[in-house]
N, C-alpha and C. Protein backbone atom coordinates (compact mmCIF):
# COMPACT_ATOMS: atom_id res chain seq x y z
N UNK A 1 39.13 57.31 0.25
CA UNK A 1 38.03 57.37 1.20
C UNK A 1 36.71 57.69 0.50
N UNK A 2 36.60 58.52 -0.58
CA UNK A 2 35.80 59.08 -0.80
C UNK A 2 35.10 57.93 -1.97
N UNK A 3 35.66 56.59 -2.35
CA UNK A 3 35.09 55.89 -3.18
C UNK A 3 34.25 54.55 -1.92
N UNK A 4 34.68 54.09 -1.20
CA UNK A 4 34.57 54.00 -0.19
C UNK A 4 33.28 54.78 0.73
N UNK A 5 33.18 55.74 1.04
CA UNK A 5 31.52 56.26 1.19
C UNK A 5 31.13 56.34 -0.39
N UNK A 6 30.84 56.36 -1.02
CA UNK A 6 30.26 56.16 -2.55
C UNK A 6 29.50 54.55 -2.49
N UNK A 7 30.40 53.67 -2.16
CA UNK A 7 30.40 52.32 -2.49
C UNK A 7 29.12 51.85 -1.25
N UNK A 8 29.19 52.64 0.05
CA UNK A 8 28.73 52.16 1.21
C UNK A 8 27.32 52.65 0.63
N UNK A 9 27.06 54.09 0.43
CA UNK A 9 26.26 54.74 -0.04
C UNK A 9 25.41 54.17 -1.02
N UNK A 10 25.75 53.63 -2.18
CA UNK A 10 25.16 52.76 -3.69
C UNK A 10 24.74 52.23 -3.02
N UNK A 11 24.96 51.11 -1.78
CA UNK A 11 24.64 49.78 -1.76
C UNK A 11 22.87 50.34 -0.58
N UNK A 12 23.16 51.18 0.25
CA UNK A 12 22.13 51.30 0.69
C UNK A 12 20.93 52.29 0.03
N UNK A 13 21.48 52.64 -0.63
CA UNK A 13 20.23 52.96 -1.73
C UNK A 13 19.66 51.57 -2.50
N UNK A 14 20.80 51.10 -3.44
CA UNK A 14 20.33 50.27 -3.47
C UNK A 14 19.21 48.97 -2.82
N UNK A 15 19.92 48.60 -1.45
CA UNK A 15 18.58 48.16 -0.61
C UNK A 15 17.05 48.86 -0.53
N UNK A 16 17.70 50.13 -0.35
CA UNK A 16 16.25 50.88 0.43
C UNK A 16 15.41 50.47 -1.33
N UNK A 17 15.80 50.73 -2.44
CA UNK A 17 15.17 50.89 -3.54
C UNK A 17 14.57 49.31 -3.70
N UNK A 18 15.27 48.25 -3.61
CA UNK A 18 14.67 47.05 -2.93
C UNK A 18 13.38 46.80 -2.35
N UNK A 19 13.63 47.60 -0.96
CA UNK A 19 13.05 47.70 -0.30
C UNK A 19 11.17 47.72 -0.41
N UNK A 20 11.67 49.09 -1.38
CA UNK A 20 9.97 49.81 -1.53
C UNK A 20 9.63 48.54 -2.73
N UNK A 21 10.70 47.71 -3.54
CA UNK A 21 9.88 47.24 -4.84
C UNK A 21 8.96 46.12 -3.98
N UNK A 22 9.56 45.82 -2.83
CA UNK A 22 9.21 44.62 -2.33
C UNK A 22 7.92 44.98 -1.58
N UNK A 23 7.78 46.12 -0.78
CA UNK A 23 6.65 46.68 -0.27
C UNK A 23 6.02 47.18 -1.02
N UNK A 24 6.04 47.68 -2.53
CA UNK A 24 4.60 48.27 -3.59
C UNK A 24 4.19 46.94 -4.04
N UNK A 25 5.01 45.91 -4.33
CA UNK A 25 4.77 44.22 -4.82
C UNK A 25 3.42 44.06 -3.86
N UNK A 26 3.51 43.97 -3.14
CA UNK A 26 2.27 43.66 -2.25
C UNK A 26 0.92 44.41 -2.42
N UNK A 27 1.08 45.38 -3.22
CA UNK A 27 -0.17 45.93 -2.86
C UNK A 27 -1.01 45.57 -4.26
N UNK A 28 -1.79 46.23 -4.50
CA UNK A 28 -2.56 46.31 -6.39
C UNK A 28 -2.27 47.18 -7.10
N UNK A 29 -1.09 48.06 -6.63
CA UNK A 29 -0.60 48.95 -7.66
C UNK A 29 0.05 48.79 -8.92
N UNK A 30 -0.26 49.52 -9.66
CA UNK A 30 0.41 49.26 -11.28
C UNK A 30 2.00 49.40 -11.33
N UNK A 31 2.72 48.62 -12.27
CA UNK A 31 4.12 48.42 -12.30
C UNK A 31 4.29 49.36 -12.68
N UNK A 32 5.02 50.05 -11.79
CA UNK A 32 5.88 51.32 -12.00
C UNK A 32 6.03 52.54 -10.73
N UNK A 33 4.98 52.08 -10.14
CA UNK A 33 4.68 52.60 -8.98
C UNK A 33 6.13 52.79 -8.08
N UNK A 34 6.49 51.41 -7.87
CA UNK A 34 7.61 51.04 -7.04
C UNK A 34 9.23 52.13 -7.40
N UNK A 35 9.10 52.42 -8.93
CA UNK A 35 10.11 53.02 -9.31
C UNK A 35 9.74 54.80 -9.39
N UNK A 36 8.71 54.80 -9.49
CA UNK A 36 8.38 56.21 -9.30
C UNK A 36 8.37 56.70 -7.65
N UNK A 37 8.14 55.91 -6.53
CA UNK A 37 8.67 56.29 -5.33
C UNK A 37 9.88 56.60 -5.19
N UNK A 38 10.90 55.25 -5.62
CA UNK A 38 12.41 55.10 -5.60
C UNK A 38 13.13 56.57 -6.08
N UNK A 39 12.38 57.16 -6.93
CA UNK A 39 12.61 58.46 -7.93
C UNK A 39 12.32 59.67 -6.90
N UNK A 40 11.35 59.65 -6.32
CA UNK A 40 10.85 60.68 -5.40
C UNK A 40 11.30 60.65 -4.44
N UNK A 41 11.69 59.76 -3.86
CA UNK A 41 12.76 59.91 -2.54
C UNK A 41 13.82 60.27 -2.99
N UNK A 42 14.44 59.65 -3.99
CA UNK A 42 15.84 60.30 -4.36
C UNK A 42 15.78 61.62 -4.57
N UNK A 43 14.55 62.07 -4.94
CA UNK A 43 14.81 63.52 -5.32
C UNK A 43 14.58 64.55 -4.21
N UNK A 44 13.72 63.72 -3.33
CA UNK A 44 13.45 64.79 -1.86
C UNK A 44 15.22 64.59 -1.16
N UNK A 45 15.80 63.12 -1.23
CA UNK A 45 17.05 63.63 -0.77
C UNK A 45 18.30 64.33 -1.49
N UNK A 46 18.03 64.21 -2.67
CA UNK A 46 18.72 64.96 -3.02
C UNK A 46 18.68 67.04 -3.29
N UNK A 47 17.56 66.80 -3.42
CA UNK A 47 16.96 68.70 -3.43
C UNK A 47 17.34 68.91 -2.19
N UNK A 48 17.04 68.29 -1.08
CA UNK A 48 17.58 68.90 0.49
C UNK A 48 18.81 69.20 0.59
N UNK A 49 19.59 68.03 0.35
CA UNK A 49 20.80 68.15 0.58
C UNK A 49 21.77 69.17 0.02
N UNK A 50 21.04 69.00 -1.20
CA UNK A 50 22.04 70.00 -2.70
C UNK A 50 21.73 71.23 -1.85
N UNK A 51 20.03 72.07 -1.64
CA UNK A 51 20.08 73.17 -0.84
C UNK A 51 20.27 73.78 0.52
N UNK A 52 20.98 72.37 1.28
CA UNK A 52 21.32 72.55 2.63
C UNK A 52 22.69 73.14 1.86
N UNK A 53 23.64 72.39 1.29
CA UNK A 53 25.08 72.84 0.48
C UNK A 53 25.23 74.07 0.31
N UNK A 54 24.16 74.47 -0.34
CA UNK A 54 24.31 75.63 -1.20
C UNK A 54 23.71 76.92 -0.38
N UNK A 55 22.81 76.24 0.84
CA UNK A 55 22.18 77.88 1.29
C UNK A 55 22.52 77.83 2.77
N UNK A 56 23.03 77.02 3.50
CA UNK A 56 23.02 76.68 5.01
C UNK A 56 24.55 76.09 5.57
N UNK A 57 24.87 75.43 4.34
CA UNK A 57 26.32 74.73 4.66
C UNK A 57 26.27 74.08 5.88
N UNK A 58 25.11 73.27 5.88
CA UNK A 58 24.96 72.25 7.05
C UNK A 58 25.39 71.16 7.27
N UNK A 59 25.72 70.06 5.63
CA UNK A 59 26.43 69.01 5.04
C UNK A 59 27.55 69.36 4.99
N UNK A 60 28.76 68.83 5.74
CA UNK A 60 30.19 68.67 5.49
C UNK A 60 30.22 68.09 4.18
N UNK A 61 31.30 68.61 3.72
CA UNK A 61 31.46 67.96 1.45
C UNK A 61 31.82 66.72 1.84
N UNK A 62 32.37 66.21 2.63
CA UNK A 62 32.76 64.45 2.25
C UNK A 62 31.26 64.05 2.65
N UNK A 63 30.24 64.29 3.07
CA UNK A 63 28.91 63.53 3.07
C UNK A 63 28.21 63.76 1.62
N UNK A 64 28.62 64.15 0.67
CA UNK A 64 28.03 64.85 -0.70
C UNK A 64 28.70 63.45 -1.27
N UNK A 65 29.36 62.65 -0.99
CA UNK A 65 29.91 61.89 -1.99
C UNK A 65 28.94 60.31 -1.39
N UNK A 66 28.76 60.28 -0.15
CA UNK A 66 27.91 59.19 0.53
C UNK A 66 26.52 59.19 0.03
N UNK A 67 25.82 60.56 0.40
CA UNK A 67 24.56 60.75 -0.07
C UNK A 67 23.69 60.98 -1.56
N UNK A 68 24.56 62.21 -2.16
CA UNK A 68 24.45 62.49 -3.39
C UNK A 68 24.86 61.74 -4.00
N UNK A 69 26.00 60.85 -4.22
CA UNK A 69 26.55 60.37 -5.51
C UNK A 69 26.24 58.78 -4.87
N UNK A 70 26.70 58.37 -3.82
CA UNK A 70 26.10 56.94 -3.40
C UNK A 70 24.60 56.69 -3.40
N UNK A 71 23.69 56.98 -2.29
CA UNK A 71 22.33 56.63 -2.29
C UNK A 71 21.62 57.08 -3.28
N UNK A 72 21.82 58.55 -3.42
CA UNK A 72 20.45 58.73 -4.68
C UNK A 72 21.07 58.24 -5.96
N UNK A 73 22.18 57.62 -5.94
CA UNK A 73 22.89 56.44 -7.11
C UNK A 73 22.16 55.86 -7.02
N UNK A 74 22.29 54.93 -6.04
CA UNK A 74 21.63 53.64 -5.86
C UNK A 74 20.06 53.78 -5.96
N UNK A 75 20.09 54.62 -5.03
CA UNK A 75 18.30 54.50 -4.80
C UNK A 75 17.26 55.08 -6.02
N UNK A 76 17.87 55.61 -7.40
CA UNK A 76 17.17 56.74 -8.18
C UNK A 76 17.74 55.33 -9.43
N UNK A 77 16.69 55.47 -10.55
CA UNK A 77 16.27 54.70 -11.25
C UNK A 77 15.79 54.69 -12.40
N UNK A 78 16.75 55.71 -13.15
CA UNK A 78 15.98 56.34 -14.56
C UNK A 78 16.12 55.02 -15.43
N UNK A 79 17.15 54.15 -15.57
CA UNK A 79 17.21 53.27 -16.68
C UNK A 79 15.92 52.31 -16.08
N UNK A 80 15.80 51.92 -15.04
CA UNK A 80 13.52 51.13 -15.28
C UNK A 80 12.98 51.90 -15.77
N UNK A 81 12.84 53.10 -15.12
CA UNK A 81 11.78 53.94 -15.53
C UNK A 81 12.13 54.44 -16.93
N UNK A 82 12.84 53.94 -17.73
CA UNK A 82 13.05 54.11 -19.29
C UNK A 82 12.30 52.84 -19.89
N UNK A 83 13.03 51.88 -19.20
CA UNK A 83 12.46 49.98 -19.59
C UNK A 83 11.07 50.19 -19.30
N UNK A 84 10.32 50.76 -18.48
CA UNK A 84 9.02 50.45 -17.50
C UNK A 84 7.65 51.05 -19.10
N UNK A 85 9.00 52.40 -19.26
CA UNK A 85 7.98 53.09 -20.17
C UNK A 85 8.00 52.63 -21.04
N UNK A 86 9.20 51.98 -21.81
CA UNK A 86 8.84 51.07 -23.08
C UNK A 86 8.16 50.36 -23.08
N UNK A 87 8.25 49.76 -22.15
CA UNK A 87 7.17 48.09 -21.55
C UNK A 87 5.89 48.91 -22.31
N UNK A 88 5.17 50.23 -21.67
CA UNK A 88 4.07 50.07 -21.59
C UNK A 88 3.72 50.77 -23.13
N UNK A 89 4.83 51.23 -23.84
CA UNK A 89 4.39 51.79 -25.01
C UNK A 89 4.66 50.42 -25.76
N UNK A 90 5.49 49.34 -25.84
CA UNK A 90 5.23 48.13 -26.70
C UNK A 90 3.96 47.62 -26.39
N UNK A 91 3.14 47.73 -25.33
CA UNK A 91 1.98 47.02 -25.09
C UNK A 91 0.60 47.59 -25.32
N UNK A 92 0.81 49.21 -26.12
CA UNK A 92 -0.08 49.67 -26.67
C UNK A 92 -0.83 50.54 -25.56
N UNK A 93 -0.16 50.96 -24.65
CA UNK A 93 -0.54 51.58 -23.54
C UNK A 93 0.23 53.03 -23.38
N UNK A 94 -0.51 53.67 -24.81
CA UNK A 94 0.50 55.34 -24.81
C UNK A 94 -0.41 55.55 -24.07
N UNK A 95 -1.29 56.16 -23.09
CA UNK A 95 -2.16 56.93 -22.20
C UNK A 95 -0.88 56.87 -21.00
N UNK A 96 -0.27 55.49 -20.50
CA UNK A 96 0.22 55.13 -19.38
C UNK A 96 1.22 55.94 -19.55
N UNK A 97 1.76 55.07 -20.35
CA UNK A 97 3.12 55.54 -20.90
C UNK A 97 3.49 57.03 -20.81
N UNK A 98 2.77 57.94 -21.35
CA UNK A 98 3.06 59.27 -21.29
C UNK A 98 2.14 59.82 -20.05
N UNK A 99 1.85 59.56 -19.14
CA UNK A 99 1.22 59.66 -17.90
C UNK A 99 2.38 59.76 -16.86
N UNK A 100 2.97 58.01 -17.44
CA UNK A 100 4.53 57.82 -16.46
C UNK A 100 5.48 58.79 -16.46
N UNK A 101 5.84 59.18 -17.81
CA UNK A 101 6.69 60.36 -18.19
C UNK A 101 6.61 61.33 -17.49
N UNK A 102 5.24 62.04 -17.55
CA UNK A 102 4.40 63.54 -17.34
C UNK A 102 4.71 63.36 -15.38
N UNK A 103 4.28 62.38 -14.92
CA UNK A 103 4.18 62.31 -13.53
C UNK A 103 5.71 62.25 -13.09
N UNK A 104 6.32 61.38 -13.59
CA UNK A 104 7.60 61.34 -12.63
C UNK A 104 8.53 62.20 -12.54
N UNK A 105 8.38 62.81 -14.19
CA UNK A 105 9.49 64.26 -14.16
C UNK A 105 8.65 65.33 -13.64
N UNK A 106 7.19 65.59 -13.60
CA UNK A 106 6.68 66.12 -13.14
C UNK A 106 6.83 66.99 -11.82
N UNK A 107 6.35 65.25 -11.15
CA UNK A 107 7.13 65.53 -9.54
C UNK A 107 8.71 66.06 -9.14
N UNK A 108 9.15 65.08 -9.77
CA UNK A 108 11.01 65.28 -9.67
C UNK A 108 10.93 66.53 -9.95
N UNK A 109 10.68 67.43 -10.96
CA UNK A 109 10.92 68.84 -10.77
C UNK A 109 10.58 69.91 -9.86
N UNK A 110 8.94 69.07 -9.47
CA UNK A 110 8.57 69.84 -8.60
C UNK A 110 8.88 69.94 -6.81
N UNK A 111 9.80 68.67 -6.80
CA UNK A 111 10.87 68.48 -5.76
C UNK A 111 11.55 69.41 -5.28
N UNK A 112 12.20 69.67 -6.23
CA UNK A 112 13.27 70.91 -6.59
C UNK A 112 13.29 72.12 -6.06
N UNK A 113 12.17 72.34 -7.46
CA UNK A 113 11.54 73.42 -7.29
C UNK A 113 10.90 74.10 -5.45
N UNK A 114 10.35 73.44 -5.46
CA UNK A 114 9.82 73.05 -3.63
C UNK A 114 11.07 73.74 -2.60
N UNK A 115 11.95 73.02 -2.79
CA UNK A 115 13.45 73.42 -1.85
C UNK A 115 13.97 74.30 -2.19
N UNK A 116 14.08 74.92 -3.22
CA UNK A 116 14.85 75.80 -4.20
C UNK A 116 13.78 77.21 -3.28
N UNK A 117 13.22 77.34 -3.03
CA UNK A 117 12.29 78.78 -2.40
C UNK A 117 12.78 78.98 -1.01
């Protein structure tokens, strides 16, 4: 059962992560944008959830395997945002490049951090 919500889980992260590339595509934002959302949602759902677990016990554990390990699977995106940053350090764009770095773990920690109080 529990690979099974995993599998259901990946795939709609997956979409939703789709989703946003297809809705930042549209706008004039710089490539990377799309994956640094994908990152920040995963991390707002995952900081909630992990501290609903841990301080409220509001999440039944078989939803930890749907949410945590399926969607913010799917939906969270470190191997682009590894490719994204090379991209921009082969293209002579260390300002970006370590901007991308600084911002996305930035935030992602400060996700955390945020729920964790």
């Amino acid at each position: 059962m529990n690979f099974l919500l995993i599998f259901l889980g990946g795939g709609l992260g997956s979409v939703t992560r789709f989703v946003i590339s297809l809705l930042v595509a549209k706008t004039a934002l710089h490539t990377g944008v799309s994956t640094l959302i994908s990152n920040l949602v995963a991390c707002v759902i995952l900081a909630g959830v992990i501290f609903l677990f841990q301080q409220k016990n509001l999440v039944p554990d078989t939803y930890k395997y749907f949410i945590l390990i399926g969607i913010c699977g799917g939906l969270s995106t470190f191997s682009t945002f590894s490719y994204e940053t090379f991209e921009l350090l082969k293209q002579g764009m260390i300002a970006w490049a370590v901007a991308n770095i600084v911002i996305s773990c930035g935030l992602c920690l400060a996700i955390f951090y945020a729920f964790s109080k």
